[in-house]
PDB file of N, CA and C in Angstrom:
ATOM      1  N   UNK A   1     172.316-216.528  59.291  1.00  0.00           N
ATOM      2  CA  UNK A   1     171.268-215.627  58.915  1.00  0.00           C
ATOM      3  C   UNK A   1     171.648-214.246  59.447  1.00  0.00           C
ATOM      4  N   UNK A   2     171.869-213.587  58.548  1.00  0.00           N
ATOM      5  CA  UNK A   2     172.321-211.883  59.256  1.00  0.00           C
ATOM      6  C   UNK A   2     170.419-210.884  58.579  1.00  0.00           C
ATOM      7  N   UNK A   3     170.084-209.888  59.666  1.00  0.00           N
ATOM      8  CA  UNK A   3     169.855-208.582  59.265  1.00  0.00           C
ATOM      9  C   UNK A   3     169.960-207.769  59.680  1.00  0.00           C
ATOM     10  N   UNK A   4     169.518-206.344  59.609  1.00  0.00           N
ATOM     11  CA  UNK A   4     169.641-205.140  59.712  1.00  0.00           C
ATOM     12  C   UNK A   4     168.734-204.692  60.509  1.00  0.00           C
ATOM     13  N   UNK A   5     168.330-204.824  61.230  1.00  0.00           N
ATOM     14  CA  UNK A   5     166.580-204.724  62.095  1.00  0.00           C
ATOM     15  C   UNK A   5     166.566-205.484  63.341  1.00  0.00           C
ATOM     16  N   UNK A   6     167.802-206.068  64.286  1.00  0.00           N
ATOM     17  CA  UNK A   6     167.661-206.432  65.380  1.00  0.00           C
ATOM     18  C   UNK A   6     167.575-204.900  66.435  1.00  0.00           C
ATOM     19  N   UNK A   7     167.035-205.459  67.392  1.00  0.00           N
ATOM     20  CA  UNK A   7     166.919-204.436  68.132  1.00  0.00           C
ATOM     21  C   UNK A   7     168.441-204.007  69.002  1.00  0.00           C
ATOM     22  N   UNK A   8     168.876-202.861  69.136  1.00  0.00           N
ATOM     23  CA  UNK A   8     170.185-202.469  69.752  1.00  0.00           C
ATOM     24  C   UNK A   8     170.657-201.784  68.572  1.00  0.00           C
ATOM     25  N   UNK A   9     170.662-202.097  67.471  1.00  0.00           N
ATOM     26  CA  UNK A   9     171.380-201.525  66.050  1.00  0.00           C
ATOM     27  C   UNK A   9     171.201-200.560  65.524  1.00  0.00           C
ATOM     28  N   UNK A  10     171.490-199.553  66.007  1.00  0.00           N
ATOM     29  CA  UNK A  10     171.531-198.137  65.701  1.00  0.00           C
ATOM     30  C   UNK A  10     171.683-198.161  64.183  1.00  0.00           C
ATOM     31  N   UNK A  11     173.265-198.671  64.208  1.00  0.00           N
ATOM     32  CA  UNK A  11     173.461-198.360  63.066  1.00  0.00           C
ATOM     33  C   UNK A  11     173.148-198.801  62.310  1.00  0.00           C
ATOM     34  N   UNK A  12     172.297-200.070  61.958  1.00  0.00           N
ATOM     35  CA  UNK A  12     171.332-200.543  60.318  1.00  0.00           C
ATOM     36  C   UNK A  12     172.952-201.643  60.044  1.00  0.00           C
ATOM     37  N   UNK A  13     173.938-201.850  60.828  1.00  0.00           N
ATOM     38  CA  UNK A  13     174.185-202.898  60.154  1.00  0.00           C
ATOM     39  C   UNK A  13     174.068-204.328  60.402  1.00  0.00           C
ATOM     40  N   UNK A  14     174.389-204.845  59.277  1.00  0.00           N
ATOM     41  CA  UNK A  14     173.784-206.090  58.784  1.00  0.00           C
ATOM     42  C   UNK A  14     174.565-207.329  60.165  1.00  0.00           C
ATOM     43  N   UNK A  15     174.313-207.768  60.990  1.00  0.00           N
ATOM     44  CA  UNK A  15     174.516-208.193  62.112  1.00  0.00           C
ATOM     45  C   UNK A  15     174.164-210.288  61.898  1.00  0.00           C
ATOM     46  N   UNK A  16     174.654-210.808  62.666  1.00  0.00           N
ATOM     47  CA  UNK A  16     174.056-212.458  62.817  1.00  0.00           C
ATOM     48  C   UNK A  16     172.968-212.296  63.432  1.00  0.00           C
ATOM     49  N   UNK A  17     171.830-212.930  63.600  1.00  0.00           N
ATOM     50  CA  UNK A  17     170.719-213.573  63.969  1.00  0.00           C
ATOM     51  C   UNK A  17     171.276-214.962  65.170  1.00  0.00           C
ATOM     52  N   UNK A  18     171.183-213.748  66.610  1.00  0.00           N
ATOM     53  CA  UNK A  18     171.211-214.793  67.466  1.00  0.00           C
ATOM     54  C   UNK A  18     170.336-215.864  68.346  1.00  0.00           C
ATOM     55  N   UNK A  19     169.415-215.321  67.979  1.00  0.00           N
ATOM     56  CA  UNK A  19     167.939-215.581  68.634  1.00  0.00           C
ATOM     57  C   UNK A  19     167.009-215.405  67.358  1.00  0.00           C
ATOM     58  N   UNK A  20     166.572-216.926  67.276  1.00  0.00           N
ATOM     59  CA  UNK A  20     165.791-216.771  65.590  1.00  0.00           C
ATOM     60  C   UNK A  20     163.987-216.387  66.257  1.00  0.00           C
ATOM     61  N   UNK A  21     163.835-216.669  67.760  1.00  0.00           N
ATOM     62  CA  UNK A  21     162.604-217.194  67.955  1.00  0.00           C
ATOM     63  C   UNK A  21     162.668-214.814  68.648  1.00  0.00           C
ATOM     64  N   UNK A  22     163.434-214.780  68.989  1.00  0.00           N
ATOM     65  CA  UNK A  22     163.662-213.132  69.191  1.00  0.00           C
ATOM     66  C   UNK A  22     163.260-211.759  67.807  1.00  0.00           C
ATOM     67  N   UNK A  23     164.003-212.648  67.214  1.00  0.00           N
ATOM     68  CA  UNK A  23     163.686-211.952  65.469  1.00  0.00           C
ATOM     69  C   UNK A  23     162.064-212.440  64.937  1.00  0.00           C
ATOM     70  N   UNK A  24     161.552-213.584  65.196  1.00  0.00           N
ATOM     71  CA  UNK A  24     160.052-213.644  64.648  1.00  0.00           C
ATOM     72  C   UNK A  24     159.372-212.594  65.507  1.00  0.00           C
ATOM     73  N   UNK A  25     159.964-212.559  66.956  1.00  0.00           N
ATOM     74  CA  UNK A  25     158.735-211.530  67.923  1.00  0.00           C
ATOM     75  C   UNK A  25     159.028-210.177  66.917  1.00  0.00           C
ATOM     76  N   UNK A  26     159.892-209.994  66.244  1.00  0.00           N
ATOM     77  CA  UNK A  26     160.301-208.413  66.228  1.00  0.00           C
ATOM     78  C   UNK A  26     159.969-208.067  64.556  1.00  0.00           C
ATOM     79  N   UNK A  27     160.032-209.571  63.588  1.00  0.00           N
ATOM     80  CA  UNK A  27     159.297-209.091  62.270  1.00  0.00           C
ATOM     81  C   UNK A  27     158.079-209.251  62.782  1.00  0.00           C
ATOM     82  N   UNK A  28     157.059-209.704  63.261  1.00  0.00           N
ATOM     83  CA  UNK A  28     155.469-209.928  63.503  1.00  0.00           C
ATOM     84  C   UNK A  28     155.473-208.774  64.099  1.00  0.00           C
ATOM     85  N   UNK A  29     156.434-208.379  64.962  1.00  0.00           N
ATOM     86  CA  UNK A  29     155.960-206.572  65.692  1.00  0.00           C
ATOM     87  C   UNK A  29     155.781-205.678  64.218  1.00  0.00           C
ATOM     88  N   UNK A  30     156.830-205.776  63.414  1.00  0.00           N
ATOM     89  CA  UNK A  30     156.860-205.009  62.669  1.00  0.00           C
ATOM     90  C   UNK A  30     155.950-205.154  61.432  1.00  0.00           C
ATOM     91  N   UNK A  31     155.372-206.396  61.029  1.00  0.00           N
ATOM     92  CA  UNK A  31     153.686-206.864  60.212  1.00  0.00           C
ATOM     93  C   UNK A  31     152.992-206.148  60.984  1.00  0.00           C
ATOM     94  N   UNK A  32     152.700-206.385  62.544  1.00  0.00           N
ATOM     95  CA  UNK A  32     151.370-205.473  63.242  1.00  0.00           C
ATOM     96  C   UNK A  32     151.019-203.722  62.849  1.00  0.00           C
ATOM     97  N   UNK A  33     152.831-203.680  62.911  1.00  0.00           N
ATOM     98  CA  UNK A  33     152.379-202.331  62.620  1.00  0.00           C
ATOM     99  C   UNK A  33     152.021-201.546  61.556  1.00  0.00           C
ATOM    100  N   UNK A  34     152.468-202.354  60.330  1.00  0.00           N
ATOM    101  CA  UNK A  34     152.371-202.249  58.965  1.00  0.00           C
ATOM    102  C   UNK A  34     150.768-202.104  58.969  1.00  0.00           C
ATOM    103  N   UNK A  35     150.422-203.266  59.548  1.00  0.00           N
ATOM    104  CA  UNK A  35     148.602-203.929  58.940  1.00  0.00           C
ATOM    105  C   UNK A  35     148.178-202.324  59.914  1.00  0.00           C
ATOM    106  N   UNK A  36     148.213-202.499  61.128  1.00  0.00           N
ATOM    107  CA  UNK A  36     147.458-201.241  61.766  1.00  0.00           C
ATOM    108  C   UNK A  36     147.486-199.706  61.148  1.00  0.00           C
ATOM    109  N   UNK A  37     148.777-199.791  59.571  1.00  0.00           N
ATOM    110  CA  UNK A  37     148.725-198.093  59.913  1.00  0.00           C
ATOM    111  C   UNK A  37     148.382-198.312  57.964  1.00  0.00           C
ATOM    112  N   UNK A  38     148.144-199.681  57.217  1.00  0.00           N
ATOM    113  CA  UNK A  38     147.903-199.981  56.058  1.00  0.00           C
ATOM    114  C   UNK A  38     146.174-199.749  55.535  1.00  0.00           C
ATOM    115  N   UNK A  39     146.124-199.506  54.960  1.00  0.00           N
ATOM    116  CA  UNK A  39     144.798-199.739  53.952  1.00  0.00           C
ATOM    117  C   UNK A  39     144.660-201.265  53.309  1.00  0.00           C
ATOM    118  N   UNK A  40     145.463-201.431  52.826  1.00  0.00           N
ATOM    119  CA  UNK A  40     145.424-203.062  52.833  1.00  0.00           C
ATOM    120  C   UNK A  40     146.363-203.950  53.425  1.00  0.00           C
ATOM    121  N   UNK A  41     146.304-204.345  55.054  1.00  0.00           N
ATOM    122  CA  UNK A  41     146.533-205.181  55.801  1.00  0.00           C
ATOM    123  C   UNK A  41     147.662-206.124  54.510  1.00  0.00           C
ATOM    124  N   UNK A  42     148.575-207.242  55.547  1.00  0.00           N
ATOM    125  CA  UNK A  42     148.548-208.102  54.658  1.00  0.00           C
ATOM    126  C   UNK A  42     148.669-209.476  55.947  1.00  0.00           C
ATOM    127  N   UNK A  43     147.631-210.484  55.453  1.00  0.00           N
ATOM    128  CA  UNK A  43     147.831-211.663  56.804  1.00  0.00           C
ATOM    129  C   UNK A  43     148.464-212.420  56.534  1.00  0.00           C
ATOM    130  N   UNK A  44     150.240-212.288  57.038  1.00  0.00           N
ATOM    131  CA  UNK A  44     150.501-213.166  56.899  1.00  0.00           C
ATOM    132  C   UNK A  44     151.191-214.163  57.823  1.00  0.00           C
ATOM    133  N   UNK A  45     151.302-215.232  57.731  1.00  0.00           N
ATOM    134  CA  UNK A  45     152.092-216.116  58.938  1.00  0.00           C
ATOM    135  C   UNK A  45     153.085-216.407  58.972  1.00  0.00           C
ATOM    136  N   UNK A  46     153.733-216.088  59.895  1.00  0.00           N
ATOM    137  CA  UNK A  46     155.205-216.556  59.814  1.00  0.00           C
ATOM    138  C   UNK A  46     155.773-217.733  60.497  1.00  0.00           C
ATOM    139  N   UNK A  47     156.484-218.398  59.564  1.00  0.00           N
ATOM    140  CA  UNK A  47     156.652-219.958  60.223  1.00  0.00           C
ATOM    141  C   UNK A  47     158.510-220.148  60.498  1.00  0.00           C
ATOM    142  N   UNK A  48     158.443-220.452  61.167  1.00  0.00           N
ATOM    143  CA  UNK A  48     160.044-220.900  61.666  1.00  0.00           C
ATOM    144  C   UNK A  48     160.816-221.906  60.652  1.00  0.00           C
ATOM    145  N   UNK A  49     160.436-222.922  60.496  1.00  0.00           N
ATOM    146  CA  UNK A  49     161.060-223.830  59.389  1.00  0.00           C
ATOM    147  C   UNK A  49     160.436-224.697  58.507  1.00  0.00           C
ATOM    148  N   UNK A  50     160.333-224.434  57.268  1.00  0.00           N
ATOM    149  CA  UNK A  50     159.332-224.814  56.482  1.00  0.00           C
ATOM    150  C   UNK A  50     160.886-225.906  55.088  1.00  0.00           C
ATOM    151  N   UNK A  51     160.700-225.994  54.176  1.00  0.00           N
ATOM    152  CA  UNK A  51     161.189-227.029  53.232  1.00  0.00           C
ATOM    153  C   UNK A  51     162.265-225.321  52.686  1.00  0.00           C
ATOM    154  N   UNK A  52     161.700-224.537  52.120  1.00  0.00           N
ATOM    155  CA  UNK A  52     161.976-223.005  52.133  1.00  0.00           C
ATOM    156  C   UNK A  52     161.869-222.607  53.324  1.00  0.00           C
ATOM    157  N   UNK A  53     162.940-221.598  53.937  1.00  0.00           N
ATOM    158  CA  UNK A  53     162.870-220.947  55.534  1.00  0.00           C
ATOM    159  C   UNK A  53     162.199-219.653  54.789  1.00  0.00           C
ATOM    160  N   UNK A  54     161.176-219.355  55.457  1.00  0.00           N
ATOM    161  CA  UNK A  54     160.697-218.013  54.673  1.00  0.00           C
ATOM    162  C   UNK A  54     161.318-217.025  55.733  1.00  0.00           C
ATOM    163  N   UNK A  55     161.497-217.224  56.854  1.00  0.00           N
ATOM    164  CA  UNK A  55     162.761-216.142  57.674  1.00  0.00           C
ATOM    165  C   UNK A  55     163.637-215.784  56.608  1.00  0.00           C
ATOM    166  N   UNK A  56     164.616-216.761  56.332  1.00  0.00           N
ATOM    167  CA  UNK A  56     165.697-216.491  55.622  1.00  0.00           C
ATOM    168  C   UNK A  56     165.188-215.798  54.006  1.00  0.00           C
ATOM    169  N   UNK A  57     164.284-216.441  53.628  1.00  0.00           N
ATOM    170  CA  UNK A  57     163.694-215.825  52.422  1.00  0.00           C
ATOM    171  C   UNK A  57     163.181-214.500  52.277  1.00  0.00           C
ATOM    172  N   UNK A  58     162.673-213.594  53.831  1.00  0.00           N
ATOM    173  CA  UNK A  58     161.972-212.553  53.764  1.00  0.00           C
ATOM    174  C   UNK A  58     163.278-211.937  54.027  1.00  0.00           C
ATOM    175  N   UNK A  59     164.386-211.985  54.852  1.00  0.00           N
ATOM    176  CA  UNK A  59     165.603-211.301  55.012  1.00  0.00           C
ATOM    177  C   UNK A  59     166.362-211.088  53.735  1.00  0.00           C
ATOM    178  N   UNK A  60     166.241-212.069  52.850  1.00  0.00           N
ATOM    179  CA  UNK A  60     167.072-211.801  51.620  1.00  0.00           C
ATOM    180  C   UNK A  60     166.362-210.981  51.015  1.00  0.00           C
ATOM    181  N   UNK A  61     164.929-210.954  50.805  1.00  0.00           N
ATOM    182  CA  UNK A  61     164.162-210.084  50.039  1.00  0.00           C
ATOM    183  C   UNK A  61     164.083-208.068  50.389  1.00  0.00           C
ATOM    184  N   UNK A  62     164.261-208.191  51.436  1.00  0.00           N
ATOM    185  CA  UNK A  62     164.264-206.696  52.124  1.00  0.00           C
ATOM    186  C   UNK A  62     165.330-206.116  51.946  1.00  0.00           C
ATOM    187  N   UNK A  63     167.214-206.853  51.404  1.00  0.00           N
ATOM    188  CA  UNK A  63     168.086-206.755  51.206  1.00  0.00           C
ATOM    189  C   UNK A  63     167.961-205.838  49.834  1.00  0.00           C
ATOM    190  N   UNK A  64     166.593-206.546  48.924  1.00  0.00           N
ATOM    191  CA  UNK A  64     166.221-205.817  47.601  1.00  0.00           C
ATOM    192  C   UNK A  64     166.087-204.476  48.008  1.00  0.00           C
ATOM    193  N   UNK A  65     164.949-203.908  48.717  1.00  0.00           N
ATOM    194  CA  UNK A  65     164.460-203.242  48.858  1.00  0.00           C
ATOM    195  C   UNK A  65     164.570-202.265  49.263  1.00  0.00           C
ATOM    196  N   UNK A  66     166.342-202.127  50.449  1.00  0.00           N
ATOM    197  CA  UNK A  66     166.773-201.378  51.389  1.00  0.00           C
ATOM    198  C   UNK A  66     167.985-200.753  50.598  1.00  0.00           C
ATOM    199  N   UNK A  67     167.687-199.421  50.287  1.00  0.00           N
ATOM    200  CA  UNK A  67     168.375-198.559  49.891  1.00  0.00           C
ATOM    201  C   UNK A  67     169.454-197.747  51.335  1.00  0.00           C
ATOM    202  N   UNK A  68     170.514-197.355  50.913  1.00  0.00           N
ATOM    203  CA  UNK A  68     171.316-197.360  49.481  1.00  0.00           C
ATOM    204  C   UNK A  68     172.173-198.607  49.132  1.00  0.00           C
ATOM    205  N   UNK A  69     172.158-199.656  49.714  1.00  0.00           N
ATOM    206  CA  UNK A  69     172.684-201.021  49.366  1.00  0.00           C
ATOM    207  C   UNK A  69     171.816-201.815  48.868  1.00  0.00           C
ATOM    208  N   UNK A  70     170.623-201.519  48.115  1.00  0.00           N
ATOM    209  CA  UNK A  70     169.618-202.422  47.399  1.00  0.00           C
ATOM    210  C   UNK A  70     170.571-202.372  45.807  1.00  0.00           C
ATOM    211  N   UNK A  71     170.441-203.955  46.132  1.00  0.00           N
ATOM    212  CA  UNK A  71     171.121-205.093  44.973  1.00  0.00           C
ATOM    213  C   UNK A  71     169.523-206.355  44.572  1.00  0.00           C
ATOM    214  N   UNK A  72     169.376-206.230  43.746  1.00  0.00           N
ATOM    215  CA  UNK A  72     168.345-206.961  42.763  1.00  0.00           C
ATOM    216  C   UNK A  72     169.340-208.332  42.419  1.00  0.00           C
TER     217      UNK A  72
END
């Protein structure tokens, strides 16, 4: 599991996931802050290992989203 958003990474690159239970503290930091500075909140839960890893599923999805290397 690699992303771009561990803490230390200046540079935005795309890095391994060494600590999966380190990376939930740090996307849920980053939901809190979303919902606190949003008009429409969004609640959602994040689960460690499900049938689908939605970790791995929300990392691939932000891959969309993150310009200038956003690939659809």
């Amino acid at each position: 599991m690699y992303c771009d958003f561990t803490p230390k990474n200046e540079n935005k690159l795309y890095v391994e996931v060494e600590n999966v239970d380190k990376l939930r503290e740090v996307i849920e930091g980053h939901l809190e802050e979303f919902n606190n500075m949003s008009k429409k909140p969004m609640n959602l839960v994040i689960f460690r290992f499900v049938v689908c890893d939605p970790i791995t599923f929300t990392l691939s999805s932000l891959r969309c989203f993150d310009p200038p290397s956003a690939e659809a």
